[in-house]
C-alpha atoms as a PDB file:
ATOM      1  CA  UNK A   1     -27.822  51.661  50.045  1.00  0.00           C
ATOM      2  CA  UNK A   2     -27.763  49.173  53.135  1.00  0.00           C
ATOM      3  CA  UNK A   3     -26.235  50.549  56.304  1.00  0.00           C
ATOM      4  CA  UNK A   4     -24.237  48.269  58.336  1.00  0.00           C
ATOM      5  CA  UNK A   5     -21.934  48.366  61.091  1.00  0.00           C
ATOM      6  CA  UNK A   6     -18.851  45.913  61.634  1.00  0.00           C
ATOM      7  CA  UNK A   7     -16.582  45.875  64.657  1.00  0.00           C
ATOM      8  CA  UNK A   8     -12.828  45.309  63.693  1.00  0.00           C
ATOM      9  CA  UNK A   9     -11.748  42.532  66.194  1.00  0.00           C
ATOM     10  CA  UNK A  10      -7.662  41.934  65.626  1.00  0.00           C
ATOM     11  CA  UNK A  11      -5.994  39.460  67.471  1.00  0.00           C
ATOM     12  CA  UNK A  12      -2.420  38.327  66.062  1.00  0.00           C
ATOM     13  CA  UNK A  13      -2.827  40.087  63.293  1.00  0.00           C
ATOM     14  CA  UNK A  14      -5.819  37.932  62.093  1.00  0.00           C
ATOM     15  CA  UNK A  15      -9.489  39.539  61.769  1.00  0.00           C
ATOM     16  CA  UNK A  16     -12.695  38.014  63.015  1.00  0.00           C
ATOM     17  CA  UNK A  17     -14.917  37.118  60.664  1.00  0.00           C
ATOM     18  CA  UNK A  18     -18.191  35.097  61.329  1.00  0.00           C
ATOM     19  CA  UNK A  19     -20.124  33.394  58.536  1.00  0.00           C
ATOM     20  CA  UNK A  20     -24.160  33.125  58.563  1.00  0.00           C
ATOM     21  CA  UNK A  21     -25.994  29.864  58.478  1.00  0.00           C
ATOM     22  CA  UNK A  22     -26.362  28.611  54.921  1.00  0.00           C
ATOM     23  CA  UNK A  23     -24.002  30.568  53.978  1.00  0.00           C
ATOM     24  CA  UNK A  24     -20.096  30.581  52.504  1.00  0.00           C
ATOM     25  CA  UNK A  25     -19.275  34.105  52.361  1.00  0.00           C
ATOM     26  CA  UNK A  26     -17.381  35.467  55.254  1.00  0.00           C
ATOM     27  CA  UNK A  27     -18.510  38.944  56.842  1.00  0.00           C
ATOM     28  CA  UNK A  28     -17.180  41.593  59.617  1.00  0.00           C
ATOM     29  CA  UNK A  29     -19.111  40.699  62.534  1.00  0.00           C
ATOM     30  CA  UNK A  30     -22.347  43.852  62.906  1.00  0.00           C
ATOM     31  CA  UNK A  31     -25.335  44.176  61.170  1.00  0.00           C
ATOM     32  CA  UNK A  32     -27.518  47.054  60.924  1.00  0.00           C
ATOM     33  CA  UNK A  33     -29.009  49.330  63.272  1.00  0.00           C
ATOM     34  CA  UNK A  34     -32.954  49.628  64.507  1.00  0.00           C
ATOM     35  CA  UNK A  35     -35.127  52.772  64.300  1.00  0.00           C
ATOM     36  CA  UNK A  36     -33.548  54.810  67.048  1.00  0.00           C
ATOM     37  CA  UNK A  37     -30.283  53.755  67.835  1.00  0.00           C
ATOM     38  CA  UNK A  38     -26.891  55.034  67.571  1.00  0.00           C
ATOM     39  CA  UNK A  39     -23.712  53.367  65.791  1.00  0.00           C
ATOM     40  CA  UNK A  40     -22.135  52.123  69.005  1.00  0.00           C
ATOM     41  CA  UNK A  41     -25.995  51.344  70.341  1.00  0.00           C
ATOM     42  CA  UNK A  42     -26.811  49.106  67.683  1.00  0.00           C
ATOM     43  CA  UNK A  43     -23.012  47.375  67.139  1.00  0.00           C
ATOM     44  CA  UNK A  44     -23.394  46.387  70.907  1.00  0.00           C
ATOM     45  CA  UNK A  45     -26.571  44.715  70.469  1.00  0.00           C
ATOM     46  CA  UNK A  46     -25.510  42.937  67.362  1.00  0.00           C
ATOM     47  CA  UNK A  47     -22.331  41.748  68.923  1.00  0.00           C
ATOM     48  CA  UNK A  48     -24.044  40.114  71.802  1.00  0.00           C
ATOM     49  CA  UNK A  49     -26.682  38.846  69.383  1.00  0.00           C
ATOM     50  CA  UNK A  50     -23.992  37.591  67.238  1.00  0.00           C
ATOM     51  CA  UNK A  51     -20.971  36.307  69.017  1.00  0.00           C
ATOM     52  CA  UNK A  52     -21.837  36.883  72.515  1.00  0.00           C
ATOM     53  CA  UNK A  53     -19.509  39.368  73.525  1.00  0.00           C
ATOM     54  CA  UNK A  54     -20.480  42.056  75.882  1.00  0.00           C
ATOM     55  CA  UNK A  55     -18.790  46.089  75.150  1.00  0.00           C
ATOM     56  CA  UNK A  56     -19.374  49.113  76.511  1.00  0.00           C
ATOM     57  CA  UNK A  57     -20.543  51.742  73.939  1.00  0.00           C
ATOM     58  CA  UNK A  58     -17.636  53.742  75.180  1.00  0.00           C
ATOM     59  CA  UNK A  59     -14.689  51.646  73.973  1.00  0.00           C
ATOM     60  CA  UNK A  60     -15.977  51.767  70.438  1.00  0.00           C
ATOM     61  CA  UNK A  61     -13.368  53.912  68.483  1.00  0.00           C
ATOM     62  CA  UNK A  62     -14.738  54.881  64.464  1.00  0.00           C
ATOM     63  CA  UNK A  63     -12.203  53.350  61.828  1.00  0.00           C
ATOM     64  CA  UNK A  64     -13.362  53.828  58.668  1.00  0.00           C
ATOM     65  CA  UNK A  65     -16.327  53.818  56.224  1.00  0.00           C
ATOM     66  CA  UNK A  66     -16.430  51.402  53.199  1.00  0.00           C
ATOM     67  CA  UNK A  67     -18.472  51.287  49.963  1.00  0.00           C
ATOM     68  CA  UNK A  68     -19.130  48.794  47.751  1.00  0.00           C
ATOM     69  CA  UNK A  69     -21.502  46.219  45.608  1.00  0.00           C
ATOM     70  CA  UNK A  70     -23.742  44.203  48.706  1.00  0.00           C
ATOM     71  CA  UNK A  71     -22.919  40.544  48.064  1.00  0.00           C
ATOM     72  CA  UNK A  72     -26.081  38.697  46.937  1.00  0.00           C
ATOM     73  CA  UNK A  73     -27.593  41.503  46.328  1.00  0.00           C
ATOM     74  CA  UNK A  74     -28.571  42.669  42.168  1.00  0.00           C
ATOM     75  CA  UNK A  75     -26.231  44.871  40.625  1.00  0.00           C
ATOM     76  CA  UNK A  76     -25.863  48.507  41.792  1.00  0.00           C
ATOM     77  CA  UNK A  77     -27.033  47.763  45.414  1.00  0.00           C
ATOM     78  CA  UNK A  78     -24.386  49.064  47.551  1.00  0.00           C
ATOM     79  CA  UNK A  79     -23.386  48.195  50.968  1.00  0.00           C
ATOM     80  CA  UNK A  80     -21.750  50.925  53.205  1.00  0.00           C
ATOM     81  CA  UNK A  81     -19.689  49.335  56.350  1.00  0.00           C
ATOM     82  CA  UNK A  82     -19.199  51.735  59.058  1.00  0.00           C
ATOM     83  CA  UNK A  83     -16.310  49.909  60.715  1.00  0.00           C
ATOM     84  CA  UNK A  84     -15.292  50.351  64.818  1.00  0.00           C
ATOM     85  CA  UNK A  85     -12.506  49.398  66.494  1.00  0.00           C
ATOM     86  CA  UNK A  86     -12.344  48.253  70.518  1.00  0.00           C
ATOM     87  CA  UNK A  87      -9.993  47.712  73.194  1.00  0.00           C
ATOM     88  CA  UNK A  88     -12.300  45.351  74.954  1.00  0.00           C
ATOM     89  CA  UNK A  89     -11.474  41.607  74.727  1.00  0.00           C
ATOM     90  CA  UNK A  90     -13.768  38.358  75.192  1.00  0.00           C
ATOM     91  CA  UNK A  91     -15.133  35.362  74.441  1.00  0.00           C
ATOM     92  CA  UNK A  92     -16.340  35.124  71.299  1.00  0.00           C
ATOM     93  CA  UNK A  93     -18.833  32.216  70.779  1.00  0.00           C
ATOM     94  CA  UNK A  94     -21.235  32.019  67.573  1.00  0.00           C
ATOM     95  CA  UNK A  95     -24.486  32.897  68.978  1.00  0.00           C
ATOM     96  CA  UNK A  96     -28.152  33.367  66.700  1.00  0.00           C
ATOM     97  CA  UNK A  97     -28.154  33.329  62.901  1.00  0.00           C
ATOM     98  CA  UNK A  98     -23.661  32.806  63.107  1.00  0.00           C
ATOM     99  CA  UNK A  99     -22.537  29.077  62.043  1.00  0.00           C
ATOM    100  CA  UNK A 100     -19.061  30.060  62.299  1.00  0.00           C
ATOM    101  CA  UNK A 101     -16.654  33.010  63.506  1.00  0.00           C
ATOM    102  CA  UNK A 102     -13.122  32.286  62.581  1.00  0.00           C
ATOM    103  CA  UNK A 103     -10.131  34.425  62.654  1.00  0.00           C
ATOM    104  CA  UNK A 104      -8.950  35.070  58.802  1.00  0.00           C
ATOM    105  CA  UNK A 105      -5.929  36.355  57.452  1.00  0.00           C
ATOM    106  CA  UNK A 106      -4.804  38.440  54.530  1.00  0.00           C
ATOM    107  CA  UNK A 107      -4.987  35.185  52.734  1.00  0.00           C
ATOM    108  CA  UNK A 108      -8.473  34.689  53.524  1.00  0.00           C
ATOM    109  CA  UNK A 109      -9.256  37.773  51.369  1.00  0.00           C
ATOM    110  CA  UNK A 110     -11.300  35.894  48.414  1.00  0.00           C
ATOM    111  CA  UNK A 111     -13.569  34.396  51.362  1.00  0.00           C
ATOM    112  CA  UNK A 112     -15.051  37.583  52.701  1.00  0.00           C
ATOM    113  CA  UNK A 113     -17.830  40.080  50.935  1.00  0.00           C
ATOM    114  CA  UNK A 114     -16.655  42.774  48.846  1.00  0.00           C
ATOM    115  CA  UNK A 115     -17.122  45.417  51.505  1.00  0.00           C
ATOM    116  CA  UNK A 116     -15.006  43.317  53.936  1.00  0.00           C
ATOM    117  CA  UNK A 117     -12.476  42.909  51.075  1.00  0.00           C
ATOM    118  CA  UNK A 118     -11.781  46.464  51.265  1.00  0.00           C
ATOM    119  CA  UNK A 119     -11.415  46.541  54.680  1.00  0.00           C
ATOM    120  CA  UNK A 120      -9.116  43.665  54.689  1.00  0.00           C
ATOM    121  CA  UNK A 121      -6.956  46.019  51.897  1.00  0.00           C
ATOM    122  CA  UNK A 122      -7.068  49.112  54.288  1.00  0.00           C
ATOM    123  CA  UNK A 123      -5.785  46.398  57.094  1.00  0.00           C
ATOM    124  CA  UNK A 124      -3.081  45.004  55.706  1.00  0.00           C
ATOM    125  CA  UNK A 125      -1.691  48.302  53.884  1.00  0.00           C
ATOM    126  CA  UNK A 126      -1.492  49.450  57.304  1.00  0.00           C
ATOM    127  CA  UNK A 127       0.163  46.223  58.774  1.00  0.00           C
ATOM    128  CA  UNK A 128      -2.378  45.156  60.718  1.00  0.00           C
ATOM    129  CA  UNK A 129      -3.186  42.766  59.251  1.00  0.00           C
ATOM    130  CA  UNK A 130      -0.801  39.227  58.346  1.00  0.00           C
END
């Protein structure tokens, strides 16, 4: 199973999403976490590392946990996204490995990984989510 963290980032009920380089398969912006360090630890550093947004480990709120097949990975390797939510707002600017970080819709749905699909479901079943 690969562990990964995402941070749930709605503005006008649009999600952000950033997209890797060399890649076309939209993701929750995270990663996973280094030997040592907490949820909220390692979701700050990715953040920064990712989109260059600074939060405080505090304002991370826990959301929800999602399961499913890790995209590009073979069959029966599972990805589990432990998703956070934050009051915090910033500039978000695609920083390291990110070629993009757009802010997706509902409609967007087929563009994101399987993991982030689910989230996307959870989202908009609760209206949060255009």
């Amino acid at each position: 199973m690969i562990d990964k963290l995402a941070l749930i980032y709605i503005e006008n009920k649009k999600i952000l999403a950033a997209r890797s380089r060399g890649r076309d398969t939209y993701y929750i912006p995270g990663g996973k976490r280094e030997p040592g360090e907490s949820d909220e630890e390692a979701l700050v550093r990715e953040i920064s590392e990712e989109i260059s947004m600074t939060l405080a480990p505090s304002s991370l709120k826990f959301y929800g946990e999602f399961h499913a097949q890790a995209h590009g990975q073979p069959d029966g390797v599972l990805v589990r996204l432990r998703c956070y939510t934050t009051s915090e707002r910033g500039v978000v600017k695609a920083a390291a490995e990110i070629d993009d970080a757009s802010w997706l819709s509902y409609a967007d749905r087929p563009r994101v990984s399987l993991a982030a699909q689910l989230l996307f479901d959870d989202l908009h079943a609760k209206g949060l989510l255009a």
